[in-house]
Protein backbone atom coordinates (compact mmCIF):
# COMPACT_ATOMS: atom_id res chain seq x y z
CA UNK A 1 153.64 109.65 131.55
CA UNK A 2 155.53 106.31 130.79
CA UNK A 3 153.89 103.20 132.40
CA UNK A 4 156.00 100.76 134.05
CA UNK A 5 152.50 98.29 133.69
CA UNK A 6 153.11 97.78 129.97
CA UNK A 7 156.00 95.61 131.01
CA UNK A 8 153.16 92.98 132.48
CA UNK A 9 150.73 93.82 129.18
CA UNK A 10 149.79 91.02 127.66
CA UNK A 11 150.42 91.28 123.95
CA UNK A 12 147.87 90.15 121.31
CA UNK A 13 148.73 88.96 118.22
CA UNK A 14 146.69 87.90 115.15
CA UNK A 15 149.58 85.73 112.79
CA UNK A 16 147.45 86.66 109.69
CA UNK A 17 147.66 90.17 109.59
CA UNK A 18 150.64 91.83 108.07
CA UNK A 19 152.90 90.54 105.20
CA UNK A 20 155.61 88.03 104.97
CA UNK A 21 156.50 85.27 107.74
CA UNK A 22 154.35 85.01 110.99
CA UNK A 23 156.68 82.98 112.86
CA UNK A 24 159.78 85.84 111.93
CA UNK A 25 156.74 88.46 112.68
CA UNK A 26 156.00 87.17 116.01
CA UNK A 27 159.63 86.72 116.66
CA UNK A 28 160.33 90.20 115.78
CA UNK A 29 157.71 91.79 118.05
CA UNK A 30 158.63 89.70 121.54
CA UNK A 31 162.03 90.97 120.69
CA UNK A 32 160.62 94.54 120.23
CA UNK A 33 158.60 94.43 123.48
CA UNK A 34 161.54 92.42 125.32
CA UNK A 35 163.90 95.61 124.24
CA UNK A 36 161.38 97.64 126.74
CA UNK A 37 161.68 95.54 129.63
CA UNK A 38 158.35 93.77 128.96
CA UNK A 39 157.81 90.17 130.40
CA UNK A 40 154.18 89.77 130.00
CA UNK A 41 152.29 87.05 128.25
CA UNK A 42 151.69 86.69 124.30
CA UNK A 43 148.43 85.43 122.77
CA UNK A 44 148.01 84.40 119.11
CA UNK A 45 144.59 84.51 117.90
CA UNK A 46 143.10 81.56 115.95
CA UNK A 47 139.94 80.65 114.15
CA UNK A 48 138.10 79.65 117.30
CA UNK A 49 139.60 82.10 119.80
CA UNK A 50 139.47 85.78 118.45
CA UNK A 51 141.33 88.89 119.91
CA UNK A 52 138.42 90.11 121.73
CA UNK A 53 138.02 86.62 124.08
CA UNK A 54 141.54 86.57 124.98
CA UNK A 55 141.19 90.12 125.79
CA UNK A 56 138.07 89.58 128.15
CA UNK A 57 139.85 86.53 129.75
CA UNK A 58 143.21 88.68 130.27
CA UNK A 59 140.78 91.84 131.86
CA UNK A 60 139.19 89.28 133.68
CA UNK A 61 142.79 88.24 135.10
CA UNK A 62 143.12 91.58 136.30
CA UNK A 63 145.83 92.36 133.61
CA UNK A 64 145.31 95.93 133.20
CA UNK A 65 147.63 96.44 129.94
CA UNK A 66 147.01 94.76 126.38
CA UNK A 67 149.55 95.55 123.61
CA UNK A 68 147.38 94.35 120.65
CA UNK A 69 149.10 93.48 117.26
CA UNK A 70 147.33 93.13 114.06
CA UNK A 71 144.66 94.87 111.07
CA UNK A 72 141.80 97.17 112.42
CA UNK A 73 139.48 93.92 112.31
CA UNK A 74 141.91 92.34 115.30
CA UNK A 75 142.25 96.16 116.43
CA UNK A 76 138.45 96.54 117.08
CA UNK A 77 137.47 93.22 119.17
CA UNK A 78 139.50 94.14 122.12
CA UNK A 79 138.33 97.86 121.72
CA UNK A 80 135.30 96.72 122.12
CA UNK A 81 135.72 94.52 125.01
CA UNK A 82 138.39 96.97 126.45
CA UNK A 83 136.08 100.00 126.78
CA UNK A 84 135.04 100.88 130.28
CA UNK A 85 137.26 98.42 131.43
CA UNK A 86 140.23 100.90 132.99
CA UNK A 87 142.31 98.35 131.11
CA UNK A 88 144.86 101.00 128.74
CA UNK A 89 145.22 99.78 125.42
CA UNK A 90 148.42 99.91 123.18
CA UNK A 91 147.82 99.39 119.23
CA UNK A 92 150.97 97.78 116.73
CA UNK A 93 149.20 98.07 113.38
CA UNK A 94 150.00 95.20 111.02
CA UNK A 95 146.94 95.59 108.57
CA UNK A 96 145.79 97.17 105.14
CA UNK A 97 144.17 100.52 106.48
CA UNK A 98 145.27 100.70 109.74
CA UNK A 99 143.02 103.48 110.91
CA UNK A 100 142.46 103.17 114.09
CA UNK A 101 146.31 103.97 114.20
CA UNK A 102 146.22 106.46 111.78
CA UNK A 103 143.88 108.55 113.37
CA UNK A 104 145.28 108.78 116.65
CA UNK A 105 148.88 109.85 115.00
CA UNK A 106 150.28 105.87 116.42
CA UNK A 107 152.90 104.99 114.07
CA UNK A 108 152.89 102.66 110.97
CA UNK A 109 156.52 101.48 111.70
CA UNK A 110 156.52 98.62 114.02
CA UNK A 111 159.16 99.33 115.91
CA UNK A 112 158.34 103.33 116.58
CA UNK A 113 154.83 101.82 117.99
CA UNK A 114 156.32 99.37 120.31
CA UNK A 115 158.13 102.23 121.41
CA UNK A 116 154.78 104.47 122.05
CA UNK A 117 153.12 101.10 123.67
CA UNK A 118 155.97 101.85 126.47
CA UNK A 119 156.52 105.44 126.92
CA UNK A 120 153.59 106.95 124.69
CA UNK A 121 150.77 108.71 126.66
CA UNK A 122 147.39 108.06 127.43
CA UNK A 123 144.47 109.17 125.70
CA UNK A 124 140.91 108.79 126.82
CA UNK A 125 138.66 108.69 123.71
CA UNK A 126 134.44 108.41 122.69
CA UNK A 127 133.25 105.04 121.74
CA UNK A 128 129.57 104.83 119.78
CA UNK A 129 127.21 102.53 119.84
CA UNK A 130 124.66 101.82 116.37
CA UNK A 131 122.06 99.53 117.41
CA UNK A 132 124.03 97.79 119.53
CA UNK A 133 127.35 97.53 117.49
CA UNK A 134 130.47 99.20 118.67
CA UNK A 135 132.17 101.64 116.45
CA UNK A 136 135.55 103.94 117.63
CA UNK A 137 135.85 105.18 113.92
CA UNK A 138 132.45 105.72 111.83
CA UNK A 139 129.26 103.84 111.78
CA UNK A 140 127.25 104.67 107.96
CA UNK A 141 124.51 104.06 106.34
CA UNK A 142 123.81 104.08 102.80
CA UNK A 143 126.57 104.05 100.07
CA UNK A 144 129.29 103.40 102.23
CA UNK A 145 128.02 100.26 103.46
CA UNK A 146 127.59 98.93 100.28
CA UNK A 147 131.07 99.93 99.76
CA UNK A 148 132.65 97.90 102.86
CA UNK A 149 130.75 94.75 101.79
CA UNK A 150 131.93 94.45 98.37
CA UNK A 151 135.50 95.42 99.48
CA UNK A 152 135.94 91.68 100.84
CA UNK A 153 138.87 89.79 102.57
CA UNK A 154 139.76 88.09 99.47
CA UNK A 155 139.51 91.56 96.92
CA UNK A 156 141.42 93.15 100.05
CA UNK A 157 143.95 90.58 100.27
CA UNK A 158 144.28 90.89 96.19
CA UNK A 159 145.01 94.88 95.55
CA UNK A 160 144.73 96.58 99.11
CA UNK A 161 143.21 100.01 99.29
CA UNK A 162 142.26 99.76 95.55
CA UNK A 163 140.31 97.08 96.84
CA UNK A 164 137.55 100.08 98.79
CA UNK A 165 138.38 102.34 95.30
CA UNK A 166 136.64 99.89 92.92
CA UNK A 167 134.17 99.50 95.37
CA UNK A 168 133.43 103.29 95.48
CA UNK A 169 133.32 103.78 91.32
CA UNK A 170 130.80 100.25 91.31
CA UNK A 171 128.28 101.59 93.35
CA UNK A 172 128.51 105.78 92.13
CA UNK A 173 125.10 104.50 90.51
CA UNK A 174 123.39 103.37 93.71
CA UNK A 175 120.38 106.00 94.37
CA UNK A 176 120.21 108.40 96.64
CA UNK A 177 117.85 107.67 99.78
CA UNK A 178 115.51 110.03 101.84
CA UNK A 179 116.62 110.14 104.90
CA UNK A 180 115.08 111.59 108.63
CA UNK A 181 117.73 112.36 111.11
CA UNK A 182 116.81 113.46 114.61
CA UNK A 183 119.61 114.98 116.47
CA UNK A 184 119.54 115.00 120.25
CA UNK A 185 115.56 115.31 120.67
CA UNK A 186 115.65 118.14 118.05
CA UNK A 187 113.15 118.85 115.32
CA UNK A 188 113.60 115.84 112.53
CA UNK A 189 115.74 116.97 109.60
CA UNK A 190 114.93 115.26 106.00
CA UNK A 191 117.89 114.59 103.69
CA UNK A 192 118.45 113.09 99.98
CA UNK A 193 121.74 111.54 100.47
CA UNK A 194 124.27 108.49 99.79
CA UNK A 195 125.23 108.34 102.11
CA UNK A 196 125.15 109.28 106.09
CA UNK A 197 127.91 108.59 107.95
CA UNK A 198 128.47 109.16 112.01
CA UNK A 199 132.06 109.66 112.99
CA UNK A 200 133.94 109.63 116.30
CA UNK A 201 137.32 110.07 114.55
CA UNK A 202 137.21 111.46 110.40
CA UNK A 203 140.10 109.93 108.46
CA UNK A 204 138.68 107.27 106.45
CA UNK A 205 141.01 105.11 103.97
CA UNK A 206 143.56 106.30 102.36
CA UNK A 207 144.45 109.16 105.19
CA UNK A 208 140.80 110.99 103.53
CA UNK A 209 139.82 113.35 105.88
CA UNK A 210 135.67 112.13 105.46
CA UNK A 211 134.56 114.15 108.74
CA UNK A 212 137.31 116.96 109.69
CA UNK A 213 135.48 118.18 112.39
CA UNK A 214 135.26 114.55 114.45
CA UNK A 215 137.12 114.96 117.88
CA UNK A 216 137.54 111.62 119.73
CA UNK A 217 137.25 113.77 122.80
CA UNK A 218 134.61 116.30 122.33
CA UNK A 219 131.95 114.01 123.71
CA UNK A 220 129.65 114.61 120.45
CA UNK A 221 129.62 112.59 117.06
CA UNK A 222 129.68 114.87 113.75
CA UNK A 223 127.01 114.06 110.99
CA UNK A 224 127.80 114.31 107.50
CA UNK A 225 125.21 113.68 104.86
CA UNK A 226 126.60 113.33 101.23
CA UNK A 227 124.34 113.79 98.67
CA UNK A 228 126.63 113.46 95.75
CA UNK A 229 124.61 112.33 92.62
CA UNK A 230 126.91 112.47 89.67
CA UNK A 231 129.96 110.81 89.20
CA UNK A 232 131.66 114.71 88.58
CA UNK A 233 130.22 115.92 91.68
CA UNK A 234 132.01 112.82 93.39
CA UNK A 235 135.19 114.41 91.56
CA UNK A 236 134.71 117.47 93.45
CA UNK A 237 134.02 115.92 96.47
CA UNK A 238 136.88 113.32 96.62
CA UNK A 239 139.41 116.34 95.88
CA UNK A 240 137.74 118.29 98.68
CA UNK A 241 138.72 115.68 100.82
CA UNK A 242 142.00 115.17 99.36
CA UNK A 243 142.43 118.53 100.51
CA UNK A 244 140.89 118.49 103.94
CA UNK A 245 138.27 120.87 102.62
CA UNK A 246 135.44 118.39 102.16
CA UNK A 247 132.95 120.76 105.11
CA UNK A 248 132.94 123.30 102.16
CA UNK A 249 131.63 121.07 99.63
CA UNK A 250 128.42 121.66 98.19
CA UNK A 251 127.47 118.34 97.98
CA UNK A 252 128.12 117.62 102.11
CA UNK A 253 126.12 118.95 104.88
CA UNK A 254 128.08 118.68 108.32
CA UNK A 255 125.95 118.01 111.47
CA UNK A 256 126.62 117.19 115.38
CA UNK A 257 124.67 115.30 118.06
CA UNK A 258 125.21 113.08 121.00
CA UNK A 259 121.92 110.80 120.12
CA UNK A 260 121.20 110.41 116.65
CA UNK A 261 118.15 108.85 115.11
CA UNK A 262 118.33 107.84 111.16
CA UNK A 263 115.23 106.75 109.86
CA UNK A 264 115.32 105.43 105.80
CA UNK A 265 111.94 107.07 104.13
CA UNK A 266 112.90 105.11 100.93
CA UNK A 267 112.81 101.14 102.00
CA UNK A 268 115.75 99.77 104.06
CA UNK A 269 119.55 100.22 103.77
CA UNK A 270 122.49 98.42 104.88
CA UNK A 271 125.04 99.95 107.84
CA UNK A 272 128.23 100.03 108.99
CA UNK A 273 130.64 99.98 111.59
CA UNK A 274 134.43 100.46 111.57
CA UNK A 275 134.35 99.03 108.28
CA UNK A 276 131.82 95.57 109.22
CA UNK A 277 128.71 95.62 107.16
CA UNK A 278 125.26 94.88 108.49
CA UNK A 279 121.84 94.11 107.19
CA UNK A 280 119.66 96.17 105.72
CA UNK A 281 117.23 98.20 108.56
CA UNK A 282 114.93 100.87 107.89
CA UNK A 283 116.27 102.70 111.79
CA UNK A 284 119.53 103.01 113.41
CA UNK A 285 119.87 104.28 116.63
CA UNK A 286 123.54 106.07 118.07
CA UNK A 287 124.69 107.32 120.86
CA UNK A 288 128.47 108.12 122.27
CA UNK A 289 130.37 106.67 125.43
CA UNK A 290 132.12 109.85 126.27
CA UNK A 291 136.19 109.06 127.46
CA UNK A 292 135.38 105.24 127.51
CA UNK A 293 139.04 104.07 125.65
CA UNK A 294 142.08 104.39 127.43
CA UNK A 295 144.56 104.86 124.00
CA UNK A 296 148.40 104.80 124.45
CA UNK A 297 149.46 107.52 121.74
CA UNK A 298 153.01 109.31 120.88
């Protein structure tokens, strides 16, 4: 159902996401939203006030629509601060990956997701929590982020997606870990892996389907250990994913839980979440907040 409340959204955008001219950018947007009958209020973000504290001041106006505008960094801080909120959430991706958007089906095209922001339906997606940090995508540990570290602002800036590909063929000599994941109370399970990662939605960058099986709405978080060692098995399991067969690799082991436990057996490894590396811990804790986003999709 179209909601005549996105007309009173107040739209969020971060000027250094996307390319070319912010001012034409910004410009280009209001006159999007304006085309919809929208006569909200716009926020720019800036180095002292980030998307997720305008966001929290808006909610805590009572404005109960946010059209946010920007890369899945900007994307993330008022999904985090949105959640539980009843506040619905509208998403204009301007950034390199643009995930979040890509694995909900919102469109690339500024204009098309305006559009959605204004007559697109609502969706009511899992959020998870790893120790404490919010994730809507996948939280890791291991490999992966390594990977997100390395792939910094300025290398992303540079070359883009190539920026997470070098990344990847750098650290193909990282060792494995041993690994101890307890699923829901369950027995512990021990694993030689990469890399563990916990996803809530599965396409990773690139459009990669990493976790095919991850349902926003299922209320449970799927598991997937990779224990790829050598740089051919990597091959294999790369063009698994390529193909949306990764589940059938030999080299992946797919699991499910609500509450997961991951406990390093092999000294302590950096996480992940959404794509933000953390420091190194030996124990990370997640859980899922079933239907806790309110999404406007196609």
């Amino acid at each position: 159902v179209a909601s005549s409340s996105a007309k009173h959204a107040v739209i969020i955008i971060n000027p250094v996401s996307g390319q070319g001219d912010p001012t034409e950018r910004r410009k280009m947007l209001l006159s999007l939203a304006h085309s919809h009958g929208w006569k909200g209020k716009v926020e720019e973000t800036t180095q002292t006030r980030g998307a997720g504290a305008i966001a929290s001041d808006a909610i805590q106006q009572g404005i109960k629509e946010l059209i946010v505008c920007g890369g899945d960094g900007t994307i993330m801080e008022v999904l985090e601060v949105g959640a539980i909120q009843h506040v619905v959430i509208s998403v204009i991706p301007l950034g390199t990956g643009n995930l979040f958007a890509q694995n909900l089906g919102i469109p690339l095209d500024s204009k098309e997701a305006m559009k959605v922001a204004f007559t697109g339906v609502t969706r009511h997606i899992d959020v998870g929590n790893a120790n404490g940090h919010f994730f809507s995508i996948i939280a890791g540990m291991g490999m992966d982020a390594e990977v997100m570290r390395d792939a910094n602002r300025e290398l992303k800036d540079r070359f883009g997606l190539f920026a997470y590909v070098w990344s990847v063929f750098n650290r193909l000599s990282t060792k494995p870990g041993t690994y101890e994941v307890i699923l829901d109370k369950k027995k512990p399970q021990r694993f030689r892996a990469k890399s563990i990662l916990v996803a809530n939605l599965g396409k990773i960058t690139g459009g990669i389907q990493a976790v095919p099986k991850a349902d926003p709405e299922s209320g449970t978080l799927q598991v997937a250990v990779i224990n790829a060692q050598v740089w051919y098995a990597w091959i294999s399991l790369i063009f698994n994913a390529l193909r949306g067969t990764i589940h059938k690799s030999p080299h992946y082991t797919l699991l499910q839980g609500k509450t997961i436990t991951i406990r390093t057996l092999t000294g302590p490894k950096r996480f992940q979440c959404d794509g933000d590396a953390f420091p190194p811990t030996d124990l990370l804790r997640i859980q899922i907040t079933p239907a806790a986003l309110a999404v406007r999709v196609p």
